[in-house]
PDB file of N, CA and C in Angstrom:
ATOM      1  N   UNK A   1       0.845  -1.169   0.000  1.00  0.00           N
ATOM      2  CA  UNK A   1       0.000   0.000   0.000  1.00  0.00           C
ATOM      3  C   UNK A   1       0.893   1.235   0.000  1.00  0.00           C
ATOM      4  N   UNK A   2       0.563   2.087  -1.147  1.00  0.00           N
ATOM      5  CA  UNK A   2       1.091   3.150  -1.009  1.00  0.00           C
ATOM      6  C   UNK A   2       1.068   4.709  -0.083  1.00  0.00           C
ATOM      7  N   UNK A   3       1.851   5.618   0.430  1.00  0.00           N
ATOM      8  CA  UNK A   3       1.546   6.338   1.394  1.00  0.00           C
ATOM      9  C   UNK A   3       0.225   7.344   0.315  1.00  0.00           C
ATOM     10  N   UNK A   4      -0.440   7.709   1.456  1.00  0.00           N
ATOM     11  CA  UNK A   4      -1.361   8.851   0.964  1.00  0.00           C
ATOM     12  C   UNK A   4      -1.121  10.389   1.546  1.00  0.00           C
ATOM     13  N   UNK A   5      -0.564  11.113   0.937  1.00  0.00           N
ATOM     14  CA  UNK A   5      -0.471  12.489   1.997  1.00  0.00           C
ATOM     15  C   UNK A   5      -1.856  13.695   1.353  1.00  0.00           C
ATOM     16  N   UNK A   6      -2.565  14.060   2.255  1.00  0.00           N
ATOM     17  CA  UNK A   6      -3.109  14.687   1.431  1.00  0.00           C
ATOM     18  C   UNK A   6      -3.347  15.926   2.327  1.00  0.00           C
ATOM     19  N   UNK A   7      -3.783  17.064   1.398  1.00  0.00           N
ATOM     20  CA  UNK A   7      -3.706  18.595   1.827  1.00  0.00           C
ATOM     21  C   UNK A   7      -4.980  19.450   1.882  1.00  0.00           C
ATOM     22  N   UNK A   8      -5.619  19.283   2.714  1.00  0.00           N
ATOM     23  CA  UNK A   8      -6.571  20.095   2.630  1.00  0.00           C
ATOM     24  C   UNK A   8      -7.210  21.544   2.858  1.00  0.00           C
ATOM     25  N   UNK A   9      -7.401  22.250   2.074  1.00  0.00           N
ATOM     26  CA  UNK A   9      -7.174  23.588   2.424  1.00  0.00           C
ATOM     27  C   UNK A   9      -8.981  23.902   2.699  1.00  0.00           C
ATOM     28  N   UNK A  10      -8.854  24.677   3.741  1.00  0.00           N
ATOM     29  CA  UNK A  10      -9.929  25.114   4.115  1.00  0.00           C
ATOM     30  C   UNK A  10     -10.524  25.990   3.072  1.00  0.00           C
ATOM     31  N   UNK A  11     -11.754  25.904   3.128  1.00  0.00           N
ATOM     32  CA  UNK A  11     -12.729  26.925   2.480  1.00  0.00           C
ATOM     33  C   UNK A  11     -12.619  27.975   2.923  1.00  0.00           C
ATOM     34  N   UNK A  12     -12.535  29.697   2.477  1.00  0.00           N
ATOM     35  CA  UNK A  12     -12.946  30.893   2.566  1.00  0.00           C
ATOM     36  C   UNK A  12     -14.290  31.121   3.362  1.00  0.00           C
ATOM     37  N   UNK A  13     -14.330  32.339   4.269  1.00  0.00           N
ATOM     38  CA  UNK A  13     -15.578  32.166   5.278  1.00  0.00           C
ATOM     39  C   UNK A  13     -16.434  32.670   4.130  1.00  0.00           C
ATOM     40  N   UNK A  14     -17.711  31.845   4.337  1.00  0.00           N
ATOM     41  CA  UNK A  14     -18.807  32.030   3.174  1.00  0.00           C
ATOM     42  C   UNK A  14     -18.914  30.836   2.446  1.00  0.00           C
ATOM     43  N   UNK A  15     -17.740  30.335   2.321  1.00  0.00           N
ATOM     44  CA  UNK A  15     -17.307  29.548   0.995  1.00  0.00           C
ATOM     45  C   UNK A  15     -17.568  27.973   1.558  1.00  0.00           C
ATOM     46  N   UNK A  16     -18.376  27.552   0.471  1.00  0.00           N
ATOM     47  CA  UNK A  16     -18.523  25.776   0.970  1.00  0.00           C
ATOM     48  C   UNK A  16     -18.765  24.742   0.029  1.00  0.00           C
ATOM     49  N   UNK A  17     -18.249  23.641   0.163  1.00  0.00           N
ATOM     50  CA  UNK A  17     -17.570  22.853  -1.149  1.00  0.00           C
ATOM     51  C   UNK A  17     -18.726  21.888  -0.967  1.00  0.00           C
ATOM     52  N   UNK A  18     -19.191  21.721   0.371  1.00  0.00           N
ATOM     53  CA  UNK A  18     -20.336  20.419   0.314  1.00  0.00           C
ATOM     54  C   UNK A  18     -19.201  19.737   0.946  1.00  0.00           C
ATOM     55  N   UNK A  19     -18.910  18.300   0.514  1.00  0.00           N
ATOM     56  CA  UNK A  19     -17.787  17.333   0.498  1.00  0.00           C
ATOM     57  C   UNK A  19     -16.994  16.913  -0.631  1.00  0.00           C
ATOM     58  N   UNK A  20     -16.893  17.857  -1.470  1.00  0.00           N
ATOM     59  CA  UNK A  20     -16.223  17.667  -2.473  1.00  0.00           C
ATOM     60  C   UNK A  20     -14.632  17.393  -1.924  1.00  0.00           C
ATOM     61  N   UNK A  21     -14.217  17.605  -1.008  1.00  0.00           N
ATOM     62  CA  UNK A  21     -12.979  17.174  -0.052  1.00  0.00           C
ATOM     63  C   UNK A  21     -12.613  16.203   0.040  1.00  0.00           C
ATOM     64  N   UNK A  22     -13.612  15.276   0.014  1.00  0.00           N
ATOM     65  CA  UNK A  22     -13.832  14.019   1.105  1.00  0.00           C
ATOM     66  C   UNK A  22     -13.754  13.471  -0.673  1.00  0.00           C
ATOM     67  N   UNK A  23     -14.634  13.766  -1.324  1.00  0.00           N
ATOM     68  CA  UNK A  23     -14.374  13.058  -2.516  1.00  0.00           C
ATOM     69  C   UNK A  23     -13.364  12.414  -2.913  1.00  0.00           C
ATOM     70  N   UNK A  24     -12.448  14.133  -3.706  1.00  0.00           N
ATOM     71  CA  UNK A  24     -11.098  14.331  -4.078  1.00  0.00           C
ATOM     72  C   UNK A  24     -10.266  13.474  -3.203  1.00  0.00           C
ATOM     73  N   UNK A  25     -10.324  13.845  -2.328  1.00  0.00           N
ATOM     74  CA  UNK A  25      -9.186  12.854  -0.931  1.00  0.00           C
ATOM     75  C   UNK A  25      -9.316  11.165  -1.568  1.00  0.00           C
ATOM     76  N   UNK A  26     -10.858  10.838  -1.603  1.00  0.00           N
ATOM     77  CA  UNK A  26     -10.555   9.535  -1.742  1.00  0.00           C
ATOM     78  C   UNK A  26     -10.560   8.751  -2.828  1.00  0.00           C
ATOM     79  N   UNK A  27     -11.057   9.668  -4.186  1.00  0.00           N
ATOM     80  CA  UNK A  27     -10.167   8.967  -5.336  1.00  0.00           C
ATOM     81  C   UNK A  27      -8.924   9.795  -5.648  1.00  0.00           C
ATOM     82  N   UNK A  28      -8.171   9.723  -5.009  1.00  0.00           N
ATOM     83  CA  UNK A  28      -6.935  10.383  -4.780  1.00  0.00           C
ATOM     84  C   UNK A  28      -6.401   8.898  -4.312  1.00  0.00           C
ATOM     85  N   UNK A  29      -7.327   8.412  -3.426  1.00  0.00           N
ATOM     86  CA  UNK A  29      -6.505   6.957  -2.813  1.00  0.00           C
ATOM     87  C   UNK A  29      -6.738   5.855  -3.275  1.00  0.00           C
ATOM     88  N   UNK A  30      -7.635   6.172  -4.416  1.00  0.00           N
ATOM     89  CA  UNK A  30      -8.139   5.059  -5.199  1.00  0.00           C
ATOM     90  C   UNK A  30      -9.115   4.757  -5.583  1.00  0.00           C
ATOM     91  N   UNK A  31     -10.135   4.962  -5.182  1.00  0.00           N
ATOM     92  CA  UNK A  31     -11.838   4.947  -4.640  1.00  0.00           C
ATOM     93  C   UNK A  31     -12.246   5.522  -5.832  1.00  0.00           C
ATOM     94  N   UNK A  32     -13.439   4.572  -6.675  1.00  0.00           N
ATOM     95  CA  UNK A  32     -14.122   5.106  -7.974  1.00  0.00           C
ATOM     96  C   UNK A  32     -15.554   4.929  -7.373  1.00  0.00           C
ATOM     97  N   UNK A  33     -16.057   5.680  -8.385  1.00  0.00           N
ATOM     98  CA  UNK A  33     -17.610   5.632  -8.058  1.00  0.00           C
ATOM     99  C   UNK A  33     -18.481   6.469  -9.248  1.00  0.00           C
ATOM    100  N   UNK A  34     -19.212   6.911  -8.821  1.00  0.00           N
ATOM    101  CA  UNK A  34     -20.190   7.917 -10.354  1.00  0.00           C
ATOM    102  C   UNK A  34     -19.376   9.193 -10.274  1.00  0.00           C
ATOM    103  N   UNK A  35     -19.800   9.584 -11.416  1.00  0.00           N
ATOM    104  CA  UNK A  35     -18.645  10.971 -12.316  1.00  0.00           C
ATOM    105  C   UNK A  35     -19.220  12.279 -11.155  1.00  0.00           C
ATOM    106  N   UNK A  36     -20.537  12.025  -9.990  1.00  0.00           N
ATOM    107  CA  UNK A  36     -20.563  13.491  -9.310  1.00  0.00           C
ATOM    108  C   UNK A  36     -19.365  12.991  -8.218  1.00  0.00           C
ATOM    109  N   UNK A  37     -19.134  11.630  -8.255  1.00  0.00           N
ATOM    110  CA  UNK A  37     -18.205  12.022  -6.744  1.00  0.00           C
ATOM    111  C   UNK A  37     -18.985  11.798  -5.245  1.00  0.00           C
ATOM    112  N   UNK A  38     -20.492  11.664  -5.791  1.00  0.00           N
ATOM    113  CA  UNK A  38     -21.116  11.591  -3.980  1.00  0.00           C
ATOM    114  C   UNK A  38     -21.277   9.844  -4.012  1.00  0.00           C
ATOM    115  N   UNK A  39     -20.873   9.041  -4.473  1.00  0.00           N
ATOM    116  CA  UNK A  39     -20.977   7.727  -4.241  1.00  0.00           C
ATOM    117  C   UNK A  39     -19.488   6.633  -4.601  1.00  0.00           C
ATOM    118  N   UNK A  40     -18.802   6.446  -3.892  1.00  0.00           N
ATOM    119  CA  UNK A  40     -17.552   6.065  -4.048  1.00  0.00           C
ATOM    120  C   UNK A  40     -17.293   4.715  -3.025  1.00  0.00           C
ATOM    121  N   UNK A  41     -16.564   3.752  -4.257  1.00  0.00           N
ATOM    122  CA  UNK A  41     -16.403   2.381  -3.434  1.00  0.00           C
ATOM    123  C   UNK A  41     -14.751   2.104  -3.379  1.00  0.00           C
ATOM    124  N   UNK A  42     -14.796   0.981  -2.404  1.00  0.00           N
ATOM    125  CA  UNK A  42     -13.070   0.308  -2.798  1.00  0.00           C
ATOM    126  C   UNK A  42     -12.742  -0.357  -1.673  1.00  0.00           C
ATOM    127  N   UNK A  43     -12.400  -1.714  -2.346  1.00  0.00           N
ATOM    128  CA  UNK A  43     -12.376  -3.160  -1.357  1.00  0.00           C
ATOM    129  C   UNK A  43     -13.662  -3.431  -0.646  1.00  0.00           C
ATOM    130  N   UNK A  44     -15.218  -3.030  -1.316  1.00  0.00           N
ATOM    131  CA  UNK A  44     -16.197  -3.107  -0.318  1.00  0.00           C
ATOM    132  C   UNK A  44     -16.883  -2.553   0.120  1.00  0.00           C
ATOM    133  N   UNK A  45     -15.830  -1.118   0.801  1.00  0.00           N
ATOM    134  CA  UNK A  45     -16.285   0.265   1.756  1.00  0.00           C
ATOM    135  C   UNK A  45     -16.935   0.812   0.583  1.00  0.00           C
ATOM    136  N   UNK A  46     -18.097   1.413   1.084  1.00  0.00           N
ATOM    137  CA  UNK A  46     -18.597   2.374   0.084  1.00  0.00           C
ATOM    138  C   UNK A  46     -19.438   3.860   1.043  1.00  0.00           C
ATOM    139  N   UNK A  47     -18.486   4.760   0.525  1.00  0.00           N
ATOM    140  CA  UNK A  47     -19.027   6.221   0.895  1.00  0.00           C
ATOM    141  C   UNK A  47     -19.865   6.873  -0.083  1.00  0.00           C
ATOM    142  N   UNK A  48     -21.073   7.568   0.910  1.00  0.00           N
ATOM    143  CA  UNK A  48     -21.775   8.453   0.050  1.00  0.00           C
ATOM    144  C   UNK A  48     -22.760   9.098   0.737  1.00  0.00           C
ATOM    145  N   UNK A  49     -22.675  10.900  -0.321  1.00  0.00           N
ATOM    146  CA  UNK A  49     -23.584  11.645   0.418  1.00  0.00           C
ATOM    147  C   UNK A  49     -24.964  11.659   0.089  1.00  0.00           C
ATOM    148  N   UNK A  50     -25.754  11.791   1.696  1.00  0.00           N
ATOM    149  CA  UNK A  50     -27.205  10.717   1.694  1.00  0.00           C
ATOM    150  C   UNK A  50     -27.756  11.812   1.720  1.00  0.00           C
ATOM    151  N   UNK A  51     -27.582  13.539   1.795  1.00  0.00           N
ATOM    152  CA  UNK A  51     -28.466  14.128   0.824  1.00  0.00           C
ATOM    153  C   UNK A  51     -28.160  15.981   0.978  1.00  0.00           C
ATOM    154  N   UNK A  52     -28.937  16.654   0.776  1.00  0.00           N
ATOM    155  CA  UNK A  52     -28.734  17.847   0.134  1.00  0.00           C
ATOM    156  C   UNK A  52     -28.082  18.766   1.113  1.00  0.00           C
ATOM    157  N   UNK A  53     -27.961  18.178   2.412  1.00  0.00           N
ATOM    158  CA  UNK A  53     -27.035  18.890   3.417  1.00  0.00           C
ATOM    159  C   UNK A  53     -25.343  19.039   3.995  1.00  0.00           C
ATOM    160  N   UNK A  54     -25.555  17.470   2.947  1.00  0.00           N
ATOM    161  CA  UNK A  54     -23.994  16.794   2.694  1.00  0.00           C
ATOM    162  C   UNK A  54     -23.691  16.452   4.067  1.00  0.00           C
ATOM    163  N   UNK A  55     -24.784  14.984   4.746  1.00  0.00           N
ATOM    164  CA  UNK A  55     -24.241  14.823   5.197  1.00  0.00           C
ATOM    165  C   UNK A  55     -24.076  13.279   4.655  1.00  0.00           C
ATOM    166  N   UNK A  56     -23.308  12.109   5.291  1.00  0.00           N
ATOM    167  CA  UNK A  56     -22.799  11.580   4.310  1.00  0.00           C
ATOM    168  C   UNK A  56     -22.950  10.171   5.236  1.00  0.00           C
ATOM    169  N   UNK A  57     -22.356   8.810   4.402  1.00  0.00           N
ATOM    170  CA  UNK A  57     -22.616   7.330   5.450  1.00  0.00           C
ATOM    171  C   UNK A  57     -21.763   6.720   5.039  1.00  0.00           C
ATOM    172  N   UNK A  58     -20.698   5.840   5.338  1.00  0.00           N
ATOM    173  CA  UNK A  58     -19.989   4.958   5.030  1.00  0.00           C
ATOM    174  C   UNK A  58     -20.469   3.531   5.728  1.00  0.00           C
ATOM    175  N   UNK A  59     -20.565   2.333   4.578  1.00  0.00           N
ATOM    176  CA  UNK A  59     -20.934   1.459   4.704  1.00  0.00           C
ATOM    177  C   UNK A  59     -19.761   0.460   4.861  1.00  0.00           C
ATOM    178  N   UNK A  60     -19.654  -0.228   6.088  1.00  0.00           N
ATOM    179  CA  UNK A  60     -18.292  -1.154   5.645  1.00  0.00           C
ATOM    180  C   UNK A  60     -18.357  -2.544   4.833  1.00  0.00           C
ATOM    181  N   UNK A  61     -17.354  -3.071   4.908  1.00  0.00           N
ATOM    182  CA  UNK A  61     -17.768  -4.451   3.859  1.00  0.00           C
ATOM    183  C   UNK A  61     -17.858  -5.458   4.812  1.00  0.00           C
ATOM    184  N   UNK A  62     -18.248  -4.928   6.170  1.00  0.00           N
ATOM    185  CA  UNK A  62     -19.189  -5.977   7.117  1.00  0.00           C
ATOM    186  C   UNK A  62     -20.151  -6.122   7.420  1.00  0.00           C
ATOM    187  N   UNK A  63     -20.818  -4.608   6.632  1.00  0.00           N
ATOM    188  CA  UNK A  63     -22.401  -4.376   6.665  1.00  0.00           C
ATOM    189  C   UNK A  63     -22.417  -3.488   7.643  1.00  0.00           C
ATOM    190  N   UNK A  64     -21.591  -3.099   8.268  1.00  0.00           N
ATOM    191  CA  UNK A  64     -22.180  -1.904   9.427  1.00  0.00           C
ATOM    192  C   UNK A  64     -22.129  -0.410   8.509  1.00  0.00           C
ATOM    193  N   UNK A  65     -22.883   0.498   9.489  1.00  0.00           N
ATOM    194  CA  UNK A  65     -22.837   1.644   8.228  1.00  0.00           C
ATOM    195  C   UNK A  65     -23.054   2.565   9.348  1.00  0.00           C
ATOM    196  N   UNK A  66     -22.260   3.608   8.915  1.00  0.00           N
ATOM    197  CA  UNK A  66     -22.113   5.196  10.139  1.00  0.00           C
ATOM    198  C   UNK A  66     -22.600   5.926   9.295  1.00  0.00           C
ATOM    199  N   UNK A  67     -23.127   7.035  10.061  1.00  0.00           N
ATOM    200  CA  UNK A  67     -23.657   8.167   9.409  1.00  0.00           C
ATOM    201  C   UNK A  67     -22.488   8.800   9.745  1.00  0.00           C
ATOM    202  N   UNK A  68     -22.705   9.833   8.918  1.00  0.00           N
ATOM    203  CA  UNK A  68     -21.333  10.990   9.046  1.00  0.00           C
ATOM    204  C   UNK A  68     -22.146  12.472   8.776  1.00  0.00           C
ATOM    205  N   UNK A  69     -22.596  13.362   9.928  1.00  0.00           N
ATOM    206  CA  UNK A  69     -23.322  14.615   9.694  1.00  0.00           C
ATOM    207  C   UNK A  69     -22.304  14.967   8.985  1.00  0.00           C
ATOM    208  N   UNK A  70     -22.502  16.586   8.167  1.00  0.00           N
ATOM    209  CA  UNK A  70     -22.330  17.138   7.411  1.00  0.00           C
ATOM    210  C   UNK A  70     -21.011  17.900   8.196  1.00  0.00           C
ATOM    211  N   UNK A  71     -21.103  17.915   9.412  1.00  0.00           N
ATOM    212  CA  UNK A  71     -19.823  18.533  10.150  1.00  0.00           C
ATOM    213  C   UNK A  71     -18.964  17.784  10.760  1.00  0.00           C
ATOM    214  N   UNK A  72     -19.182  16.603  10.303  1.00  0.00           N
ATOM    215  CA  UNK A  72     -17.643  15.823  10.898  1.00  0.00           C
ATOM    216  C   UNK A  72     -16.594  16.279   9.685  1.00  0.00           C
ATOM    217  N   UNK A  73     -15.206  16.541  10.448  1.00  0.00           N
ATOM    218  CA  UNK A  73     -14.293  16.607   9.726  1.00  0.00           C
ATOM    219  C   UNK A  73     -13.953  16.143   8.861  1.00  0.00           C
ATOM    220  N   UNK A  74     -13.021  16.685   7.656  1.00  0.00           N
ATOM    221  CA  UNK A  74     -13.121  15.689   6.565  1.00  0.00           C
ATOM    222  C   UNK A  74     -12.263  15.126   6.984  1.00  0.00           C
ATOM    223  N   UNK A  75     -11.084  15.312   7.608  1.00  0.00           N
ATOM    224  CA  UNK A  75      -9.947  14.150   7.901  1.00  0.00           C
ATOM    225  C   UNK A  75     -10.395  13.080   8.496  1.00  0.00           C
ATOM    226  N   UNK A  76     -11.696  13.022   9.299  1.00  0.00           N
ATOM    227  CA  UNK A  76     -12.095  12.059   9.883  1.00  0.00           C
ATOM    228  C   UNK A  76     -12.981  11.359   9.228  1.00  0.00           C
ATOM    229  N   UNK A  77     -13.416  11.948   8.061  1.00  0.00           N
ATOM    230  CA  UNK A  77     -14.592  10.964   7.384  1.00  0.00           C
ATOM    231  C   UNK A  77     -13.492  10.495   6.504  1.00  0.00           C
ATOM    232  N   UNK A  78     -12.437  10.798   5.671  1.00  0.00           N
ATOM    233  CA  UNK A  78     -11.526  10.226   5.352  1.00  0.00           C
ATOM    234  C   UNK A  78     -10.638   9.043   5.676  1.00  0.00           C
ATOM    235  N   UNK A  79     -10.156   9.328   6.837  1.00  0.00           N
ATOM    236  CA  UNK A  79      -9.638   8.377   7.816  1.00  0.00           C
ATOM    237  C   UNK A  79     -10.541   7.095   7.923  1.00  0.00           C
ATOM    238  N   UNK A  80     -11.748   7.262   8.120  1.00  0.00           N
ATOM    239  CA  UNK A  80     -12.880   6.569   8.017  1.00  0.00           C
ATOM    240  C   UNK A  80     -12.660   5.658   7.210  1.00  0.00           C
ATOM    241  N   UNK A  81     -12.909   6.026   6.096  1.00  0.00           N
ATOM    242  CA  UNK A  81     -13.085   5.471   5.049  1.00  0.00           C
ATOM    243  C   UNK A  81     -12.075   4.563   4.177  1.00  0.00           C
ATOM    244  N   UNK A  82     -10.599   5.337   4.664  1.00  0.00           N
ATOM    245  CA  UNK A  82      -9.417   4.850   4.365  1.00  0.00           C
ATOM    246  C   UNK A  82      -9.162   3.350   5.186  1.00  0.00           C
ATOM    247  N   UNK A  83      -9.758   3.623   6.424  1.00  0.00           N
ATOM    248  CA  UNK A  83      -9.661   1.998   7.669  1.00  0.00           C
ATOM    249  C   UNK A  83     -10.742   0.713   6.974  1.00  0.00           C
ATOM    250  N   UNK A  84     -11.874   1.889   6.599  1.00  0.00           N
ATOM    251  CA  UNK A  84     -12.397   0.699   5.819  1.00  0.00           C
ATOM    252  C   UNK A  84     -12.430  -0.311   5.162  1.00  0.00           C
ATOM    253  N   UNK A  85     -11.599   0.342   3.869  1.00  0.00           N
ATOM    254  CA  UNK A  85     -11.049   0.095   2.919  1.00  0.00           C
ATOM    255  C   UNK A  85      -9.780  -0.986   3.183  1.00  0.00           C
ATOM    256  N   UNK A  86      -8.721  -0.677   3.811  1.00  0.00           N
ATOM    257  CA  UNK A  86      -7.515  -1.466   4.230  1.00  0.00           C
ATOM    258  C   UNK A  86      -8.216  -2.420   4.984  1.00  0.00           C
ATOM    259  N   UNK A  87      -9.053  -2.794   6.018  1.00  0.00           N
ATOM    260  CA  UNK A  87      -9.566  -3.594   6.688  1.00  0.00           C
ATOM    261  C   UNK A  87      -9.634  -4.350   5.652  1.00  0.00           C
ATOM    262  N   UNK A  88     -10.553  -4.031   4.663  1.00  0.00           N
ATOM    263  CA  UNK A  88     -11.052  -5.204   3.739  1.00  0.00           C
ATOM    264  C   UNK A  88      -9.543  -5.728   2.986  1.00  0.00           C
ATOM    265  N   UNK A  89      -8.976  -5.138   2.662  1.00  0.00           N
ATOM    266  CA  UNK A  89      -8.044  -5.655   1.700  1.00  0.00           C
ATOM    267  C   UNK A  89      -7.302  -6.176   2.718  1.00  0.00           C
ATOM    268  N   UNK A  90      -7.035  -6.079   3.881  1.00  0.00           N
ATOM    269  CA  UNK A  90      -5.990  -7.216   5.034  1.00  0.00           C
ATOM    270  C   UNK A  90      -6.521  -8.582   4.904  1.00  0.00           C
ATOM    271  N   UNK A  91      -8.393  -8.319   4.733  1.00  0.00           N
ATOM    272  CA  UNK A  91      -8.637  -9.708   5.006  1.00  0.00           C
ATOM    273  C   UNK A  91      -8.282 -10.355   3.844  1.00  0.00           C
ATOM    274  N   UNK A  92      -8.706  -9.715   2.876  1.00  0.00           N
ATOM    275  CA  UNK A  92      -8.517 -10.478   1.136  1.00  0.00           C
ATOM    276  C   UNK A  92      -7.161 -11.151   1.143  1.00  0.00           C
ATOM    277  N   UNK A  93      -6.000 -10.475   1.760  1.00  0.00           N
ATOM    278  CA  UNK A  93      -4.785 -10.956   1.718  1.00  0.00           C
ATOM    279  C   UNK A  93      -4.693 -12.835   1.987  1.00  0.00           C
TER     280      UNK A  93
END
């Protein structure tokens, strides 16, 4: 597995991306899904935003599934999603 460093620059006050963050971040690490970006899979995990407030759910590939309000951090819905993901592929190993 390769390292992931990633940079996230805050939004301008006013200024709001939705989770387009959280997206970018994670097909950045690999993670494909539909061309908007709010539904993204890999090894299983599948993230996506569940609706117009952006807030968002990651499903693992054990069947459990978190909600993620619209104000959890993106490093943490990232992180999230990144454990997900490696979980599954440890077991595949």
């Amino acid at each position: 597995m390769t390292d992931l460093h990633l940079i996230i620059t805050r939004p301008e006050p006013g200024e709001w991306h939705g989770r387009l963050d959280v997206a970018e971040a994670l097909e950045a690490a690999g993670w494909t899904g539909r061309d908007d970006g709010q539904l993204l899979r890999k090894n299983g995990a599948v993230w996506a935003v569940t609706n117009d407030c952006d807030d968002s759910s990651l499903t693992c590939p054990n069947g459990a599934t978190f909600d993620l309000p619209s104000d959890t951090p993106t490093v943490v819905v990232v992180a999230a999603c990144l454990a997900a993901a490696a979980e599954s592929e440890a077991v595949q190993s």
